[in-house]
Protein backbone atom coordinates (compact mmCIF):
# COMPACT_ATOMS: atom_id res chain seq x y z
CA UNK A 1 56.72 33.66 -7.93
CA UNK A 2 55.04 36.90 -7.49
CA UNK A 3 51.59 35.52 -7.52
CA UNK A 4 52.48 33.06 -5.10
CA UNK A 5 54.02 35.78 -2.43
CA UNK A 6 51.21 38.25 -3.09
CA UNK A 7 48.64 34.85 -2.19
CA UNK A 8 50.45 34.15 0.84
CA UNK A 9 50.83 38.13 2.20
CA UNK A 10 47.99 39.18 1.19
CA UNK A 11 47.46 41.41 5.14
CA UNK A 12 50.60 42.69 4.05
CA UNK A 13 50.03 43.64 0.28
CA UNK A 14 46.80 45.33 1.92
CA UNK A 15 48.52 47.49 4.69
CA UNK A 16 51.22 48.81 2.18
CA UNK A 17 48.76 49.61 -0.51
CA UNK A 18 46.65 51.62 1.91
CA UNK A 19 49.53 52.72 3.45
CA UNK A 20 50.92 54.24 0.56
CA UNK A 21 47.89 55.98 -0.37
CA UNK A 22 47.71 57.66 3.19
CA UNK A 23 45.10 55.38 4.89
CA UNK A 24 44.33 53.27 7.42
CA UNK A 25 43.63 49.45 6.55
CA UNK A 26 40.70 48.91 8.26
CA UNK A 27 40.71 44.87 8.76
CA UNK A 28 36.98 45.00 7.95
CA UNK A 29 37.43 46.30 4.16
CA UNK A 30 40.30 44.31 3.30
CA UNK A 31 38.84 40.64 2.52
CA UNK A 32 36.22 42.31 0.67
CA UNK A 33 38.56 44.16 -1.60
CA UNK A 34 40.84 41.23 -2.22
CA UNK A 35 38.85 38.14 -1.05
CA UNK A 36 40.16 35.63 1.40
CA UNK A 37 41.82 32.50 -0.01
CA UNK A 38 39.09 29.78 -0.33
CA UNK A 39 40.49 26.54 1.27
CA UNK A 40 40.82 23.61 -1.02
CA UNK A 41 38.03 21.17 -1.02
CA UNK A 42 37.54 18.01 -3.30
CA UNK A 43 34.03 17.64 -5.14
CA UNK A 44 33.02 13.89 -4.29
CA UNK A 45 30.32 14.18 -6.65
CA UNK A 46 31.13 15.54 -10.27
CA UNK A 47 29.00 15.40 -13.31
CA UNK A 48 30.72 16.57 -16.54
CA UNK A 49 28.81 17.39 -19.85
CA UNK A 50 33.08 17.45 -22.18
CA UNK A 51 34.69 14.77 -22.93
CA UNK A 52 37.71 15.89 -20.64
CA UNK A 53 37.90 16.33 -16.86
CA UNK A 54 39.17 19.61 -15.51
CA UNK A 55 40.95 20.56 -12.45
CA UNK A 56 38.01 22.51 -11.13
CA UNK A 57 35.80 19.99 -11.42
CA UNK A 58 37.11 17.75 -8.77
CA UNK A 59 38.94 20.43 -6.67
CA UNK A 60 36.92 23.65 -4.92
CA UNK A 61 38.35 26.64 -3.85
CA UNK A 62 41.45 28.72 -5.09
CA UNK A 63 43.23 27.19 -8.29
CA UNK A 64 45.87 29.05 -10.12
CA UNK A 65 45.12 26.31 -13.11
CA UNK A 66 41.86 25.45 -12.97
CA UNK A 67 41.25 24.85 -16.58
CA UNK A 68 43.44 22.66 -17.13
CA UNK A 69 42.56 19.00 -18.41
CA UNK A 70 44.05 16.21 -16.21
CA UNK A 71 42.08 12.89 -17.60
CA UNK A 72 39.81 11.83 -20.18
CA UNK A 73 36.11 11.78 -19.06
CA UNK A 74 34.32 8.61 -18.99
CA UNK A 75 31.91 7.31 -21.98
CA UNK A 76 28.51 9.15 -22.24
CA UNK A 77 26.19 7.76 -19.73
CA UNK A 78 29.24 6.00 -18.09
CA UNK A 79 30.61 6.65 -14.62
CA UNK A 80 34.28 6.42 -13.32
CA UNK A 81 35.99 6.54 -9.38
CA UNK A 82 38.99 8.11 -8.80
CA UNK A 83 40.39 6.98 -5.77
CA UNK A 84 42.11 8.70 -2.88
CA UNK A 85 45.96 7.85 -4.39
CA UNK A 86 44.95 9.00 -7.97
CA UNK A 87 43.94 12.14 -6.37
CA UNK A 88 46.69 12.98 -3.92
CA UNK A 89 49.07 12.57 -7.08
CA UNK A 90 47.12 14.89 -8.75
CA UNK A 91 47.22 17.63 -6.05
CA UNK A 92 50.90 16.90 -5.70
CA UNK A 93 51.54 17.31 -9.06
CA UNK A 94 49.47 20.34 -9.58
CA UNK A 95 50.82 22.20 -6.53
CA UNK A 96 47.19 21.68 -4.96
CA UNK A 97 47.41 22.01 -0.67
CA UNK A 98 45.17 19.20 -0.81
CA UNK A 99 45.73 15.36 1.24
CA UNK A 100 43.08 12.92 1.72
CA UNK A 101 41.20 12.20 4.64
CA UNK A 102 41.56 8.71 4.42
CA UNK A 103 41.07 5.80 1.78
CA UNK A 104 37.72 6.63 1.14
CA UNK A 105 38.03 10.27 0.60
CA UNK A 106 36.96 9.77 -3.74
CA UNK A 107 35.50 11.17 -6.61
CA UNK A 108 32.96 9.82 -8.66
CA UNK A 109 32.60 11.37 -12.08
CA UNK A 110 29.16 10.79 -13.97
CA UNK A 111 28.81 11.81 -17.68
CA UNK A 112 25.50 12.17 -18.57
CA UNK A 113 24.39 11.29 -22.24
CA UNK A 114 21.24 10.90 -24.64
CA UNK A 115 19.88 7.16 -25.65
CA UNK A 116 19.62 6.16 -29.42
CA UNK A 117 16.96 3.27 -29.14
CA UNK A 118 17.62 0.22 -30.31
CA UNK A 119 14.38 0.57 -32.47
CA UNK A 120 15.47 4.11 -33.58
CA UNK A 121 18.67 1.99 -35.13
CA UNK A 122 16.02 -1.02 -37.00
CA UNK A 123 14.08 1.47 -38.01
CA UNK A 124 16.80 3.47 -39.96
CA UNK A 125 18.37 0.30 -41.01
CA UNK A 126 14.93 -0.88 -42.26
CA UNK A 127 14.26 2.36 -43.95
CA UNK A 128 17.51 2.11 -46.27
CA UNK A 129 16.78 -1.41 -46.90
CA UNK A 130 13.65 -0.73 -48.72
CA UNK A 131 15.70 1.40 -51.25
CA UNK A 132 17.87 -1.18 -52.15
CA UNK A 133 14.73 -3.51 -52.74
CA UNK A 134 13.72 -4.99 -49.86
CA UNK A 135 10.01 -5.10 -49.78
CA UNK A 136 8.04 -2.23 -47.33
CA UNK A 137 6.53 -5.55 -45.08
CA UNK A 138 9.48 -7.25 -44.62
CA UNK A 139 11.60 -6.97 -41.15
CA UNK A 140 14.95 -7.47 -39.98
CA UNK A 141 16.12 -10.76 -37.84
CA UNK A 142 19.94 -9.44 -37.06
CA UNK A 143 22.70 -12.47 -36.85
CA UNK A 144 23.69 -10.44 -33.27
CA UNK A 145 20.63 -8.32 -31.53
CA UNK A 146 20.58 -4.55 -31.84
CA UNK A 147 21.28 -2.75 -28.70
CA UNK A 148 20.57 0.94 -27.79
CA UNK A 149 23.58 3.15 -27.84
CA UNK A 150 24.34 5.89 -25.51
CA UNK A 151 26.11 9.40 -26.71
CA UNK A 152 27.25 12.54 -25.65
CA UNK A 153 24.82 15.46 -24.85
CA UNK A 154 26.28 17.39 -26.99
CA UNK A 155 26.57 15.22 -29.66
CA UNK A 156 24.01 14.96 -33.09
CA UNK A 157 21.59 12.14 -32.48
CA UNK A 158 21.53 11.34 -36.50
CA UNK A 159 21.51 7.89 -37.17
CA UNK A 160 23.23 7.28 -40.86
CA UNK A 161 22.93 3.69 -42.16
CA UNK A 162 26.19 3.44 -44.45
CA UNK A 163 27.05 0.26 -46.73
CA UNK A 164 23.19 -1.05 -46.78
CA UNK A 165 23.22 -4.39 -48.92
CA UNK A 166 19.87 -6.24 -49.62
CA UNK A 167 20.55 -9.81 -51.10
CA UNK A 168 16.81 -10.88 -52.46
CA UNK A 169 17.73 -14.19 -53.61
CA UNK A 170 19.08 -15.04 -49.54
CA UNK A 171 16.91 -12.73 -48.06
CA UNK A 172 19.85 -11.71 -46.17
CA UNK A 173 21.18 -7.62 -45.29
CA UNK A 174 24.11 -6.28 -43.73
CA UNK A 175 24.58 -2.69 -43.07
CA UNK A 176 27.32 -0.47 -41.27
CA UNK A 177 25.23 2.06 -38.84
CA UNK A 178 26.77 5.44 -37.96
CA UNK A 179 25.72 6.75 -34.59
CA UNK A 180 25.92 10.73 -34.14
CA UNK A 181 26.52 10.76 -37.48
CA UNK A 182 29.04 13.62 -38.47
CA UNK A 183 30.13 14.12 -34.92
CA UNK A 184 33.56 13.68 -33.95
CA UNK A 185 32.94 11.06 -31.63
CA UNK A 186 30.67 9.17 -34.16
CA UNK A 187 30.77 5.40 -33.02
CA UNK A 188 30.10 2.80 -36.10
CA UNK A 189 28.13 -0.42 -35.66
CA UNK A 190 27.95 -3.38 -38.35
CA UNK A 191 24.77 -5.43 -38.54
CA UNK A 192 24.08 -8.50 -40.25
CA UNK A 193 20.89 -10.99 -40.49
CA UNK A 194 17.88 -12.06 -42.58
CA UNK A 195 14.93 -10.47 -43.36
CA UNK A 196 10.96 -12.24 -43.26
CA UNK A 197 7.45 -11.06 -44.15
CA UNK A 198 6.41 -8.84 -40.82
CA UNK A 199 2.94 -8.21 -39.76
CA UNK A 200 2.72 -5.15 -37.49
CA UNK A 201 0.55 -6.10 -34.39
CA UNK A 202 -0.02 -4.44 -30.89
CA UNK A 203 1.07 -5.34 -28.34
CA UNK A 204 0.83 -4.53 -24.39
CA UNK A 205 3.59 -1.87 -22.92
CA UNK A 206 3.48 -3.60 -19.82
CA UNK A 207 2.16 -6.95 -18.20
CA UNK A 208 -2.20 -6.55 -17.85
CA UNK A 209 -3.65 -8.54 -14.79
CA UNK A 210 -6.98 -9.76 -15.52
CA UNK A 211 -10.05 -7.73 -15.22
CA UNK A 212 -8.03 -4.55 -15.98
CA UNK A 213 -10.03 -2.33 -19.05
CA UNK A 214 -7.73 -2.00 -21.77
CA UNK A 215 -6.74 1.47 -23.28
CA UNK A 216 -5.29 2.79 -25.66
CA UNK A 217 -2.27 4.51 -23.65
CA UNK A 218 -1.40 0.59 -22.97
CA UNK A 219 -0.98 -0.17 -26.01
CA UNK A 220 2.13 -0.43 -28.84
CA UNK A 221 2.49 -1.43 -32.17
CA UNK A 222 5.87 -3.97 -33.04
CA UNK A 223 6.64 -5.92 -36.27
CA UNK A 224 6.20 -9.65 -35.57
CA UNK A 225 6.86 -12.54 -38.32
CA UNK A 226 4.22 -13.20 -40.09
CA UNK A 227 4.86 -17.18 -39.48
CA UNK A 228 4.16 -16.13 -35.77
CA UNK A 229 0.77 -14.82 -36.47
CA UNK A 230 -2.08 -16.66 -35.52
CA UNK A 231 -5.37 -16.87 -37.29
CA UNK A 232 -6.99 -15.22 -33.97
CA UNK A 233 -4.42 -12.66 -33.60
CA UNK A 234 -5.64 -9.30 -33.02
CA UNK A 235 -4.18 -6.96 -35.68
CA UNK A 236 -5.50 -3.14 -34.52
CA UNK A 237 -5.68 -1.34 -31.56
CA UNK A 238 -9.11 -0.79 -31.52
CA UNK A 239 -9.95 -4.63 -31.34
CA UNK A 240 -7.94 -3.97 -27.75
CA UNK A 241 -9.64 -0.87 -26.53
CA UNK A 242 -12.29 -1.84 -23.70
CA UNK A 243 -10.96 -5.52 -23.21
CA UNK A 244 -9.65 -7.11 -20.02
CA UNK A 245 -7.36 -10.57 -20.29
CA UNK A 246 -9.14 -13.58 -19.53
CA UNK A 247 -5.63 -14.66 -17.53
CA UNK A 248 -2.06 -12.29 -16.86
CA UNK A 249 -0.77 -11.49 -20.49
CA UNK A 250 2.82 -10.06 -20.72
CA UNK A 251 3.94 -7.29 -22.52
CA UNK A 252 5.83 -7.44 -25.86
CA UNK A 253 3.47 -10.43 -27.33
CA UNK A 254 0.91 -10.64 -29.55
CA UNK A 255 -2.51 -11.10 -28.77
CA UNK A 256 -5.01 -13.43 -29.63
CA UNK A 257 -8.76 -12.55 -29.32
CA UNK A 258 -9.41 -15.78 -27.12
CA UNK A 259 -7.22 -14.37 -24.47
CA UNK A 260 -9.46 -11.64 -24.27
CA UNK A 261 -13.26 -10.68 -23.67
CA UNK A 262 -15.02 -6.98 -23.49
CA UNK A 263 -15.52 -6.31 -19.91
CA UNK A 264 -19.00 -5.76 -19.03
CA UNK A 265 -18.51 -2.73 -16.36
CA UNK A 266 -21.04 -2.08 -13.52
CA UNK A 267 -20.88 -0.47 -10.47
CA UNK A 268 -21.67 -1.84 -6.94
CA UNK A 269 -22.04 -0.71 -3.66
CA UNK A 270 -18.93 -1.52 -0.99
CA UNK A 271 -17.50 -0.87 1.94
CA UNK A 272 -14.97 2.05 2.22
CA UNK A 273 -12.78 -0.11 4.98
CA UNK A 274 -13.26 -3.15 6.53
CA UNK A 275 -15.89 -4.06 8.85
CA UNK A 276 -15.59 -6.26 11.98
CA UNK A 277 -18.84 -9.04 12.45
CA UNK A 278 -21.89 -7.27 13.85
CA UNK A 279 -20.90 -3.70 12.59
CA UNK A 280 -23.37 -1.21 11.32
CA UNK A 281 -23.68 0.17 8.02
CA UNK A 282 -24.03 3.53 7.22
CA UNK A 283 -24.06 5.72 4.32
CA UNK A 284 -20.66 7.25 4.97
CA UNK A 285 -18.89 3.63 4.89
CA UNK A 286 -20.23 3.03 1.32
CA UNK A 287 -18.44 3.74 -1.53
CA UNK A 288 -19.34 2.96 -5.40
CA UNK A 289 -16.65 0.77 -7.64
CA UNK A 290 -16.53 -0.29 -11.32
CA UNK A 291 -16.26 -4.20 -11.40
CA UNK A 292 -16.89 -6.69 -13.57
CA UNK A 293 -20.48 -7.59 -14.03
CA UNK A 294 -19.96 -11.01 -15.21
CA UNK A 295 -18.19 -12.16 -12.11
CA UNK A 296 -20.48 -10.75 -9.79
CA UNK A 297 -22.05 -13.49 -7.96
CA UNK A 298 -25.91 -14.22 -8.48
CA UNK A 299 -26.87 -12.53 -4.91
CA UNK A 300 -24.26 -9.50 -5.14
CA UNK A 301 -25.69 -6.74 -2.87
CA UNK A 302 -25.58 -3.88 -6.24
CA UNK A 303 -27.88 -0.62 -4.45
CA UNK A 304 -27.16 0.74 -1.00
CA UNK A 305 -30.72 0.16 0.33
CA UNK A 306 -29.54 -3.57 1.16
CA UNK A 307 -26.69 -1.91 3.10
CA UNK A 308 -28.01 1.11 5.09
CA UNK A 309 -28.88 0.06 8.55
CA UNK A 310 -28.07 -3.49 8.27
CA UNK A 311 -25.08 -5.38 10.25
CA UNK A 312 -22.17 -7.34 8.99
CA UNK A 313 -22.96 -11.22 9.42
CA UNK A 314 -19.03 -11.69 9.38
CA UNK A 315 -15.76 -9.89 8.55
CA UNK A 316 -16.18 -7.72 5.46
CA UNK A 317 -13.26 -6.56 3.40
CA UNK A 318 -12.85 -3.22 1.86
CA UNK A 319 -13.43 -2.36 -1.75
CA UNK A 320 -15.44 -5.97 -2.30
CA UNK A 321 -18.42 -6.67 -3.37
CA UNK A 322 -20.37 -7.63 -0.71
CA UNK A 323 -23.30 -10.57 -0.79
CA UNK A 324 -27.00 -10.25 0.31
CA UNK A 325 -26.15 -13.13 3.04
CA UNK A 326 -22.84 -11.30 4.18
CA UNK A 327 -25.70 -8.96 5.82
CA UNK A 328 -28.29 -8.95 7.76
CA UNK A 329 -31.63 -6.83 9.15
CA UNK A 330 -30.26 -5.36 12.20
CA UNK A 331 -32.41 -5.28 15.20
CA UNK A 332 -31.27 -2.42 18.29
CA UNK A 333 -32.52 -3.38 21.99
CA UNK A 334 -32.59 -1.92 24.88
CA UNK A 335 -30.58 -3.45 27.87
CA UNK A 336 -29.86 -2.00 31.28
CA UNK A 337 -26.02 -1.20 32.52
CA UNK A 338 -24.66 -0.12 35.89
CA UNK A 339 -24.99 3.65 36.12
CA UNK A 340 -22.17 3.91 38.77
CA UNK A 341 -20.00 1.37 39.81
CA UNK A 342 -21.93 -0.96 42.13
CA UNK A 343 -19.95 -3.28 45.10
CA UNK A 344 -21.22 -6.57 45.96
CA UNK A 345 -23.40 -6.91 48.02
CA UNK A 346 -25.33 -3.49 47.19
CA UNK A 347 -29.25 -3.84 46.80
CA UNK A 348 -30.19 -2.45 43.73
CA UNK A 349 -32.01 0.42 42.77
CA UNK A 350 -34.33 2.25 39.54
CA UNK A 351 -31.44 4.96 39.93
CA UNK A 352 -28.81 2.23 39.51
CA UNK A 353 -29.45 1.24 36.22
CA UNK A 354 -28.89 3.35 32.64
CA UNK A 355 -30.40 1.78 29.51
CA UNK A 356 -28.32 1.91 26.29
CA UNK A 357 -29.05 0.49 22.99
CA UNK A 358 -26.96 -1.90 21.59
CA UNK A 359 -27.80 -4.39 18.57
CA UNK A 360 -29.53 -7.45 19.09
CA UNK A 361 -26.88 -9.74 17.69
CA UNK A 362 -24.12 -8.18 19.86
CA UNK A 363 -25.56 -9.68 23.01
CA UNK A 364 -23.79 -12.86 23.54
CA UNK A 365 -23.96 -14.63 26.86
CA UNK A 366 -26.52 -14.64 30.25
CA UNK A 367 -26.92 -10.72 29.46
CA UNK A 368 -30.17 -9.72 31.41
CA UNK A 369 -32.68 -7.72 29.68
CA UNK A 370 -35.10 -6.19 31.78
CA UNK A 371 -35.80 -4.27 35.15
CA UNK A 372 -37.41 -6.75 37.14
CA UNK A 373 -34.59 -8.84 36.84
CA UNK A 374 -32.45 -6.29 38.94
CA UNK A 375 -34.69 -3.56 40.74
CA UNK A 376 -34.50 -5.18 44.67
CA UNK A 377 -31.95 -7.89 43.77
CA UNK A 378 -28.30 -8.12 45.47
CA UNK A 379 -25.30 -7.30 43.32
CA UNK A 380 -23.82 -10.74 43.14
CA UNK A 381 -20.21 -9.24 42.33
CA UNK A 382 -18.85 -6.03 41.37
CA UNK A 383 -20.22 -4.06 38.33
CA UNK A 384 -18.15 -1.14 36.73
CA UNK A 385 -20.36 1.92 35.37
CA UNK A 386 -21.49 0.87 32.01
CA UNK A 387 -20.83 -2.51 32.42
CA UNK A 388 -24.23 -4.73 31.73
CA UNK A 389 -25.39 -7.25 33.88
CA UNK A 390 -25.38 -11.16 33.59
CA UNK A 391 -27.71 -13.64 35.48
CA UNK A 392 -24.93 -14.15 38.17
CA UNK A 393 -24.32 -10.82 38.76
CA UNK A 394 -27.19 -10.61 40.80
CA UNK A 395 -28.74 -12.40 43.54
CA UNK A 396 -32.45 -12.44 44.89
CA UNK A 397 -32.57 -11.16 48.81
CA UNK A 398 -33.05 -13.96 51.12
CA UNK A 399 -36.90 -13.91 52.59
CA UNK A 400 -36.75 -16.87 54.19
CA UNK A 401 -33.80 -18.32 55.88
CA UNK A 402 -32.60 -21.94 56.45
CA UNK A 403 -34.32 -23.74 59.16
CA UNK A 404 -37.12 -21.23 59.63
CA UNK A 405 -40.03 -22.73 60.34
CA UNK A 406 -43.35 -21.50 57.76
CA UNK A 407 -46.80 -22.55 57.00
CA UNK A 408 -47.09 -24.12 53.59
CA UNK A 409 -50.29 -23.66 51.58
CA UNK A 410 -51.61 -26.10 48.84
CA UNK A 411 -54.02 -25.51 46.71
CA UNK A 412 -55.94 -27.57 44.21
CA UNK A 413 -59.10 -27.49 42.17
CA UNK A 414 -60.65 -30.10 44.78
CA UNK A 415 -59.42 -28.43 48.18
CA UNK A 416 -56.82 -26.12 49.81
CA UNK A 417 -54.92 -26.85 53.03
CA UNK A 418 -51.93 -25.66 54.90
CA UNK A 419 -49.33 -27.10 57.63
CA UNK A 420 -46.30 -26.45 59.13
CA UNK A 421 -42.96 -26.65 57.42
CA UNK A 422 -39.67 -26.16 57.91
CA UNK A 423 -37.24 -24.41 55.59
CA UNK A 424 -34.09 -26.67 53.99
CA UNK A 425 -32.56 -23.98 52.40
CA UNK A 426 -32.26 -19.84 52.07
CA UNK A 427 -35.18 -18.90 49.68
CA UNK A 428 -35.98 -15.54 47.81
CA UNK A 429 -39.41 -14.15 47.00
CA UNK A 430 -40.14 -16.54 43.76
CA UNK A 431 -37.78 -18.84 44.60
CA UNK A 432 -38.90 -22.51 44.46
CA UNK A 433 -37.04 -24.48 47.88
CA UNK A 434 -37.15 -27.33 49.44
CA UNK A 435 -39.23 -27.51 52.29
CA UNK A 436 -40.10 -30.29 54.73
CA UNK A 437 -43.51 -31.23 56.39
CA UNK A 438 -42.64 -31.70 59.92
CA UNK A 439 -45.99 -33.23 60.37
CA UNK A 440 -45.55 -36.15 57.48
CA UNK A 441 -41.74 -36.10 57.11
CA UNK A 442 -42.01 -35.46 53.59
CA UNK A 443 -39.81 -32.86 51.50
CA UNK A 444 -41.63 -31.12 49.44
CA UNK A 445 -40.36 -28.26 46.24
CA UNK A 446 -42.70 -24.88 47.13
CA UNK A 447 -42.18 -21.31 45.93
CA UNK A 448 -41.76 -18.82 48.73
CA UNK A 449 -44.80 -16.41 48.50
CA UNK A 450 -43.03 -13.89 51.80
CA UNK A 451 -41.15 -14.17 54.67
CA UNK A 452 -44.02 -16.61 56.47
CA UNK A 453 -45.21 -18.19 53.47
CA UNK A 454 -44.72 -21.17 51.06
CA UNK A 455 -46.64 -22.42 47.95
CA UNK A 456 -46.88 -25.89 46.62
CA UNK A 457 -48.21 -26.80 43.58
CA UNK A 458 -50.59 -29.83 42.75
CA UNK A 459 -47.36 -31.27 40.41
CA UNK A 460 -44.87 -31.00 42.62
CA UNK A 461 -46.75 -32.76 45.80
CA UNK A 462 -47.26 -35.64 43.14
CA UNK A 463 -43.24 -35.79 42.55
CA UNK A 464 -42.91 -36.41 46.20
């Protein structure tokens, strides 16, 4: 009762202690002298290492009993929830100011623990077995399997194998196990079963996809019957070391040497990420990587010199090996591109054109090529700075328009005349029209050689 009052008046135990003493309680000292009462709070999340739960491990803050044991803690390596009821009782009870938030407001308690293997357990069972007779290769087939048990932390991880019986004549053993031997909480587990001839084989710790090199860090040894070996079976790690499956093998099996072969290692050159059709190799996207030498296809590409400077012939993936027809000899050209965007209609210029280089196999399409091509001709449409030029991007100026009348020369290895004509269509400088003799009446195909001036050839006065 007096507790309680001086945890509930605590200003006041402060002002008459300082009072009687002849000083001031400065409200700054106080809490530090006596501490403020720490409101209650419930742990959610509790690990215990006993085998009892205490009040302060699911309740924070100020407990007058904190101590005390209020339920048994769950089995080593087990977990238990106490839900929001359980623990309002147990606040009530206790005289804890404590009510749940809602039905959700818990407490999980976790009690860690230590593992005795299941093979820790055979191999103390097998090791008893061969002093009552039991020959040193035979092994244990239990009636029921052998499971791992799970103690405290606390507790002695001695496994004592108690009542051993080997029966020679059946081949059979029982045996009553004692787990944590000598410990209080000592748990006691009777096995049963026959024993065989064992042949201790490796084995693989985990599942091996083909082409991976074997080590030794993959590797176990387990007891197998000896009715289970094979005539191929591989008996010693060292017949593993530097193998690769021929197919997926699974862990926890023998092996048999046709379901392996030594891998043949040898580096090749690949690509460090994937490359798009018509990219360019350099040096910096080439890495090296171990593979397989036997299934490296006849034409692998296997020094960088076939790689440097050549293009992609298609979509190349990373870390591959790469074949001598996936590339090929990559040839750069020059080609002309707008060096400011250009309207339509604009006569083009020298001082209109940039050249860039590009490879050879990226130009796809009508691209033109050269300066005479564009130097004096009309921009067709609009061209964008940078942008190359196709065939219809540009038109020849007109020299000679529609329904002008022109002399047309012909010329010929026997003679060379000329007559009047009159123009069918627009021509360019080049350009081959159609032009008709207003003398004969006869259309006639002639290039335009100026403004005045048509040409027709020997072959095309024959066509008409």
């Amino acid at each position: 009762m007096i507790s309680q009052f001086i945890r509930n008046n605590r200003r006041l135990v402060c002002a008459a202690a300082f009072v009687a003493a002849g000083l001031t309680c400065a409200p700054v000292s106080y809490a530090a002298n006596l501490g403020e009462a720490l409101p209650i709070r419930l742990n959610s999340s509790v690990t215990v290492t006993e085998e009892v739960v205490r009040l302060r491990d699911l309740f924070g803050g100020d407990l007058m009993r904190g101590d005390k044991v209020v339920a048994p803690a769950p089995a080593a390596g087990q977990r238990v929830t106490l839900s929001a009821e359980w623990l309002a009782n147990l606040a009530h009870t206790n005289g804890i100011d404590w009510q749940p938030a809602g039905a959700y407001d818990r407490a999980m308690v976790y009690r860690p623990g230590q593992t005795v293997t299941a093979g820790e357990i055979t191999a103390a069972i097998r090791a008893e077995l061969t002093t009552h007779g039991m020959p040193r290769n035979f092994g244990l087939k239990p009636f029921t399997a052998i499971t791992s048990a799970t103690i405290g932390l606390n507790a002695s991880k001695t496994v004592k194998v108690r009542e051993a019986l080997y029966d020679s004549a059946t081949s059979s053993f029982s045996a009553v196990v004692e787990i944590a031997a000598g410990d209080p909480t000592a748990s006691f587990m009777p096995v049963r079963g026959m024993t065989l001839p064992v042949v201790s084989v490796p084995t693989l710790k985990q599942g091996i996809a083909r082409n991976t090199a074997l080590s030794a860090d993959m590797v176990e040894m387990i007891d197998l019957p000896e009715s289970e070996i094979a005539s191929d079976t591989v008996l010693s790690v060292n017949g593993l070391i530097g193998m690769t499956p021929r197919s997926y093998l699974k862990s926890g099996q023998s092996i048999r040497s046709s379901e392996i072969y030594r891998l043949n290692l040898t580096e090749v050159p690949v690509l460090r990420a994937e490359m798009r059709r018509g990219g360019e190799i350099s040096a910096a996207d080439i890495v090296w990587v171990a593979v397989n030498a036997d299934d490296l296809p006849n034409d692998a590409v296997t020094t960088e010199d076939q790689l440097i400077g050549k293009a992609a012939r298609r979509f190349l993936s990373a870390k591959t090996a790469i074949r001598r027809g996936d590339v090929q000899n990559l040839v750069v050209v020059e080609v002309p591109v707008a060096a400011r965007d250009l309207r339509r209609g604009m006569t083009l210029s020298a001082g209109d054109l940039n050249w860039v280089r590009v490879p050879e196999n990226e130009i796809v399409g009508e691209i033109v090529r050269s300066e005479k091509e564009l130097v004096g001709r009309i921009a067709n449409t609009g061209v964008r700075a940078g942008q190359t030029f196709r065939t219809l991007s540009v038109i020849r100026p007109v020299a000679i328009p529609k329904g002008k009348l022109i002399t047309v020369i012909y010329n010929s290895h026997k003679m060379s005349l000329t007559a009047r004509g009159k123009v069918l269509e627009d021509g360019a400088i080049g350009q081959v029209i159609r032009v008709n003799n207003t003398k004969s009446n006869h259309v006639v195909f002639a290039e335009v050689i100026d403004e005045a001036t048509v040409r027709v050839t020997e072959q095309q006065t024959a066509m008409n």
